[in-house]
Protein backbone atom coordinates (compact mmCIF):
# COMPACT_ATOMS: atom_id res chain seq x y z
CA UNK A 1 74.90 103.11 110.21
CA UNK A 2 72.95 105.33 107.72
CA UNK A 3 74.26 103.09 104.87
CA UNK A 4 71.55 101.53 103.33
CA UNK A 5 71.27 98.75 100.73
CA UNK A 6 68.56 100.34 99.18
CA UNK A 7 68.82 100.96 94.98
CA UNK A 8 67.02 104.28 94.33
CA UNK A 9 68.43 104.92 90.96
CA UNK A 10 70.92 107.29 89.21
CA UNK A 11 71.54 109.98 91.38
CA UNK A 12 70.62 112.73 88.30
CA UNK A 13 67.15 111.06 88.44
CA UNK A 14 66.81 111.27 91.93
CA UNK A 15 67.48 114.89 91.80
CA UNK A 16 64.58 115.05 89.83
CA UNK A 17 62.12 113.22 91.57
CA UNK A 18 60.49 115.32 94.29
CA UNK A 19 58.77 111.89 96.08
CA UNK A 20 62.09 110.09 95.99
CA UNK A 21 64.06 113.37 96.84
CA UNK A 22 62.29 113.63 100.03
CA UNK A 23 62.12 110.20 101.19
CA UNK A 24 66.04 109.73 100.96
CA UNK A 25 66.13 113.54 103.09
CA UNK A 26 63.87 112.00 105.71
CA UNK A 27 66.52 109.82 106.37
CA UNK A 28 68.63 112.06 107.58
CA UNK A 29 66.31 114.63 108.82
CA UNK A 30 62.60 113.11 109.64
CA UNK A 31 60.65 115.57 108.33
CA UNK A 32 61.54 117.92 105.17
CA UNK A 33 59.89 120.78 103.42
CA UNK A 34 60.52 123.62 100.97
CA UNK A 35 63.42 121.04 98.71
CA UNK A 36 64.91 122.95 95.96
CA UNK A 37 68.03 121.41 93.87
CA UNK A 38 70.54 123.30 92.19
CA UNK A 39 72.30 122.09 89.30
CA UNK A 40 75.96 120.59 89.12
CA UNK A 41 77.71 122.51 91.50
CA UNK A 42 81.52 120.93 90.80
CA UNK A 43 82.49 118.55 87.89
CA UNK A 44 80.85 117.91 85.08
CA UNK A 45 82.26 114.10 84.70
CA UNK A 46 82.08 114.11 88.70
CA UNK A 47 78.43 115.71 89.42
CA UNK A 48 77.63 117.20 92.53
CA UNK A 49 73.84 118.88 93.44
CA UNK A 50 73.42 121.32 96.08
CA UNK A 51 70.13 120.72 97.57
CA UNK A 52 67.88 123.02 100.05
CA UNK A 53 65.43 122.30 102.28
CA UNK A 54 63.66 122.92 105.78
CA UNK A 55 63.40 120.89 108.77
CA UNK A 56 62.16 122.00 112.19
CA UNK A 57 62.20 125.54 110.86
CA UNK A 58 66.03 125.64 110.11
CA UNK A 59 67.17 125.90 106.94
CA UNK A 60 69.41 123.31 105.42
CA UNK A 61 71.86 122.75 103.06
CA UNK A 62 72.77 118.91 102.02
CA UNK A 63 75.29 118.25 98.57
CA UNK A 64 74.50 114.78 97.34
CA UNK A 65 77.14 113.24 94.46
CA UNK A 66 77.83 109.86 93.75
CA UNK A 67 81.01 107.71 95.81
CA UNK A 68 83.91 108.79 93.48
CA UNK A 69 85.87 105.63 93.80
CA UNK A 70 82.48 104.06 92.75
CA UNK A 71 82.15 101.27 95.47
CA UNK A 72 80.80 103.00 98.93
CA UNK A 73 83.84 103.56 99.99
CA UNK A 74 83.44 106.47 101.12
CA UNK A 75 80.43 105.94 103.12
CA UNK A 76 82.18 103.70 105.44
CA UNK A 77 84.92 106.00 105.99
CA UNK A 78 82.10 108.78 106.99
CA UNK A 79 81.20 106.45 109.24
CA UNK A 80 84.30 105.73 110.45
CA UNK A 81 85.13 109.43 111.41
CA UNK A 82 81.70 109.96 112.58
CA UNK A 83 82.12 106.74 115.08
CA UNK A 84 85.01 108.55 117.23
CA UNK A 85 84.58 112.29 116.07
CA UNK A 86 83.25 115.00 117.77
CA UNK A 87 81.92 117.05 115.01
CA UNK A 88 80.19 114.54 113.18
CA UNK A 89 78.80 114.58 109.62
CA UNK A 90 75.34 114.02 109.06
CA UNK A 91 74.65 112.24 106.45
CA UNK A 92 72.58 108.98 104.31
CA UNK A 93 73.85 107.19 101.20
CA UNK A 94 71.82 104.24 99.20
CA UNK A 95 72.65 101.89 96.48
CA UNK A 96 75.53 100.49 98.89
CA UNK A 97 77.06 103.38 99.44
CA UNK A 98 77.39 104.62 96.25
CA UNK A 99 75.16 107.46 96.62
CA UNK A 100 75.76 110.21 99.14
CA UNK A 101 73.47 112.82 100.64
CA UNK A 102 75.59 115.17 102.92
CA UNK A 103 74.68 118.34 105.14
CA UNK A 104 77.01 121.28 104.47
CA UNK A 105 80.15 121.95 106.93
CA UNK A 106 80.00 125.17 108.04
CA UNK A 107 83.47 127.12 107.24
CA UNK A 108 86.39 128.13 105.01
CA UNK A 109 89.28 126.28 103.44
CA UNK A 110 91.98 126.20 106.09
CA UNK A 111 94.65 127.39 103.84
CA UNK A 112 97.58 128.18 106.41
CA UNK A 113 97.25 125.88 109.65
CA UNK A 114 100.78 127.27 110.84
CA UNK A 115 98.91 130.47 112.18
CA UNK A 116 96.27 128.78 114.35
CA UNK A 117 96.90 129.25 118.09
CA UNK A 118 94.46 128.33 121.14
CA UNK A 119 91.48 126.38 120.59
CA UNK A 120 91.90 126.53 117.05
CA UNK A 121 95.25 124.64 117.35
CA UNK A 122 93.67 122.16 119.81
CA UNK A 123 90.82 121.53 117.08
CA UNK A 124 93.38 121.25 114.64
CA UNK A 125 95.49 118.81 116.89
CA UNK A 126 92.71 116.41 117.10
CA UNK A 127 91.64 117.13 113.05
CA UNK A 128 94.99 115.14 112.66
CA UNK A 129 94.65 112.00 115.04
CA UNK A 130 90.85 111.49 113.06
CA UNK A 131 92.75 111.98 109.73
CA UNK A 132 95.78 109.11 111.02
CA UNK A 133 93.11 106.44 112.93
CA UNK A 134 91.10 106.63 109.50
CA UNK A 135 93.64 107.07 107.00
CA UNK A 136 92.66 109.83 105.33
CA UNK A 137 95.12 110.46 102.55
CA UNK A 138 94.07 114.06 100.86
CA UNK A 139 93.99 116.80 102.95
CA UNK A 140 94.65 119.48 100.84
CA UNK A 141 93.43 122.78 102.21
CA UNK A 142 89.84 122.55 100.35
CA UNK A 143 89.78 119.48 102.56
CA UNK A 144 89.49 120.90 106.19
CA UNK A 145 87.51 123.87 107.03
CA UNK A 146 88.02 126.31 110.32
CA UNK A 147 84.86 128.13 110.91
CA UNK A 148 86.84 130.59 113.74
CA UNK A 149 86.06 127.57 116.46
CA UNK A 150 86.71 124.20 115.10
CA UNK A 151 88.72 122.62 112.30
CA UNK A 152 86.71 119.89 110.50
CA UNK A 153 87.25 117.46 107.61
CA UNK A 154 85.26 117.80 104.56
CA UNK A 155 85.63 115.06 101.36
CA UNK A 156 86.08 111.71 102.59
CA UNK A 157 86.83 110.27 99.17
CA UNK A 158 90.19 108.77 100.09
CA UNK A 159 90.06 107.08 103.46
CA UNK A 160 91.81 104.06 104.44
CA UNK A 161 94.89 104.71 102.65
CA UNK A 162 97.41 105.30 105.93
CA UNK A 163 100.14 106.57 105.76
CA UNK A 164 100.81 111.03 107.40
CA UNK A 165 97.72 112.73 106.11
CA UNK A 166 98.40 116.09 108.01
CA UNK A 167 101.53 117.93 109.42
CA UNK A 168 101.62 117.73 113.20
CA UNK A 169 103.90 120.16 115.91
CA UNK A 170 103.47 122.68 113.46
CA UNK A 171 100.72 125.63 114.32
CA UNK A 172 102.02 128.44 116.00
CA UNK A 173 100.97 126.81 119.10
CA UNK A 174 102.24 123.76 119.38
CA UNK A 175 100.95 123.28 123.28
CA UNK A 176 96.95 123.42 122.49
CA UNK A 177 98.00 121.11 119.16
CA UNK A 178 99.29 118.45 121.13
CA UNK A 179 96.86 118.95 124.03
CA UNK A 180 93.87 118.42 121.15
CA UNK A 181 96.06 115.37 119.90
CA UNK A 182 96.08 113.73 123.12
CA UNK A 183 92.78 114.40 123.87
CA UNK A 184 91.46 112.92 120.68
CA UNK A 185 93.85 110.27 121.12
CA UNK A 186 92.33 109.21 124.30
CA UNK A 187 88.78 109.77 123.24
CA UNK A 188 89.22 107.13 120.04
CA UNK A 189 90.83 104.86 122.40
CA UNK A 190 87.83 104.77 124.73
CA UNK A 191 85.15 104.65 121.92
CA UNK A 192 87.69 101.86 119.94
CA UNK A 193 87.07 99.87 123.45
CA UNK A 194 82.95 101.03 123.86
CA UNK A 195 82.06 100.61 120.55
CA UNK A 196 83.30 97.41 119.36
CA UNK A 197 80.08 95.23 118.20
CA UNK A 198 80.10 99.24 116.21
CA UNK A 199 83.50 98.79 114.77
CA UNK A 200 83.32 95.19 114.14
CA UNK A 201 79.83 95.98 111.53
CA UNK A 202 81.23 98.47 109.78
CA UNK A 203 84.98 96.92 109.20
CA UNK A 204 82.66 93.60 108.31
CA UNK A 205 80.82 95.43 105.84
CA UNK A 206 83.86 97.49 104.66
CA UNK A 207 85.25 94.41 104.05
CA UNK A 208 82.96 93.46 101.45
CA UNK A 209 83.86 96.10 99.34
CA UNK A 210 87.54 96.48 99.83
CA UNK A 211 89.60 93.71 101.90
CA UNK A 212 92.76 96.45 101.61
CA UNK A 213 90.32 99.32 103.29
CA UNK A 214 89.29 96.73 105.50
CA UNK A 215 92.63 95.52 106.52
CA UNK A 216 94.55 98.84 106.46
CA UNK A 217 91.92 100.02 108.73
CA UNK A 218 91.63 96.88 111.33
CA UNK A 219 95.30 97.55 111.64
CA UNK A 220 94.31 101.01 113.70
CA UNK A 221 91.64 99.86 115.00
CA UNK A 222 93.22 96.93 116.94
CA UNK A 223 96.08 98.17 117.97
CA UNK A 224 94.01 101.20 119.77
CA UNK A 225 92.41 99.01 120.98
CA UNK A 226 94.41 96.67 122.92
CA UNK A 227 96.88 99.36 123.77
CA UNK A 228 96.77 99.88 127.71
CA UNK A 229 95.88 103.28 129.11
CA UNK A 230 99.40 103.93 130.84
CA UNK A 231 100.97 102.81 127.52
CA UNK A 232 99.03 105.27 125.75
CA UNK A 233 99.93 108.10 127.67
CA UNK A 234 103.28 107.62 127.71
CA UNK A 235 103.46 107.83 123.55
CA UNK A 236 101.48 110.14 123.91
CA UNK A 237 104.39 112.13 126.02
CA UNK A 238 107.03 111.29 123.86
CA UNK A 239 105.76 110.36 120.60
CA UNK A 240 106.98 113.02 118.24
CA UNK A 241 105.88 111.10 114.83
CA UNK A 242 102.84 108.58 115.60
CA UNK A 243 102.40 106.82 112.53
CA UNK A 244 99.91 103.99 112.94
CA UNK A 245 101.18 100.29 112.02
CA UNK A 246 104.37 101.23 113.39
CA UNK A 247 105.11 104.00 116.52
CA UNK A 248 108.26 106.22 115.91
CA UNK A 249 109.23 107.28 119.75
């Protein structure tokens, strides 16, 4: 996992520090050239910088801000989604998590998911079974982007939490929204099942931190996982609410 241990100081300094800057970047990228920070982007009590930069000759964009629940938190529950997403979010933090560099997700505030159809509803379909296996408990529209192909989560800062993060059945296309459920569905049960010295780290380490993260989150993760395949897809067939913890057929 790109969560490192590592202390590298106040995240305002850091900004500062062209050696340090670049070292933490390499992490994510290799090789960086061309860095140039802009100020506080967002929230003055909350800072967030909006960094530039080159790698391989593409230009980059990466916002770095500190964990706003202030213990790493967050970090694990990029991790999380990154473990069984498709679209995954590169990223490095240090000082435990605490500190996050992120690259930009391309898109705009999805401010009216009732109007996708086709591929955008299937993307949005399995937007929402990521959002219930992690427990991602703010989705307001700022918090998922549709970039005309794919809808994508943005701001992890409240994972773990449970609960119905997203409206489901309700795009106009409620065929390609259930056919991206299911798929994404399937494809966290089979990564739940491949990935499990993967899973067992990071809820270890999450753990550490937060035995109610860690414990609302082991809940998903083993009952994916011991869930048989036919069992699966016969929820999956007549589940209308899927709440995790507790199946409403």
């Amino acid at each position: 996992m790109p969560i490192f241990d590592e202390d590298i100081g106040s995240l305002s300094d850091v900004v500062k520090n062209g050696d340090t800057l670049e070292r933490v970047l390499a992490k994510m990228y290799g090789s960086v050239s061309g860095i140039t920070v802009e100020g506080n982007v967002y929230f003055k009590e909350r800072p967030v910088y909006k960094i530039f930069l080159e790698t391989g000759g593409e230009k980059k964009t990466v916002y770095a801000k500190n964990d706003w629940e202030g213990n790493g938190k967050e970090s694990y529950g990029i991790a999380c989604h990154n473990l069984v997403s498709e679209n995954r979010v590169n990223f490095a933090s240090f000082n435990n998590g605490r500190t996050i560099f992120m690259e930009e997700v391309p898109g705009r505030p999805l401010k009216d998911h009732k109007s996708l159809s086709g591929s955008l509803a299937q993307s949005y379909g399995e937007a929402v079974a990521l959002a219930e296996f992690v427990g991602i408990g703010d989705r307001y529209a700022d918090n998922v982007l549709e970039d005309g192909k794919t809808v994508r989560h943005i701001d992890f800062g409240s994972f773990f939490t449970g609960g119905m993060p997203m409206y489901k059945w309700e795009t106009a296309d409620t065929y390609s929204e259930k056919i991206g459920y299911s798929n994404a569905m399937r494809r966290i049960s089979r990564i739940v099942n491949e990935k499990t010295d993967d899973f067992e780290e990071l809820l270890s380490d999450l753990g550490k931190i937060s035995k109610s993260s860690e414990k609302a989150m082991r809940e998903n993760y083993d009952f994916i996982k011991a869930i048989r395949p036919d069992a699966l897809e016969k929820l999956l067939q007549t589940a209308h609410i899927v709440v995790f913890g507790g199946w409403q057929c």
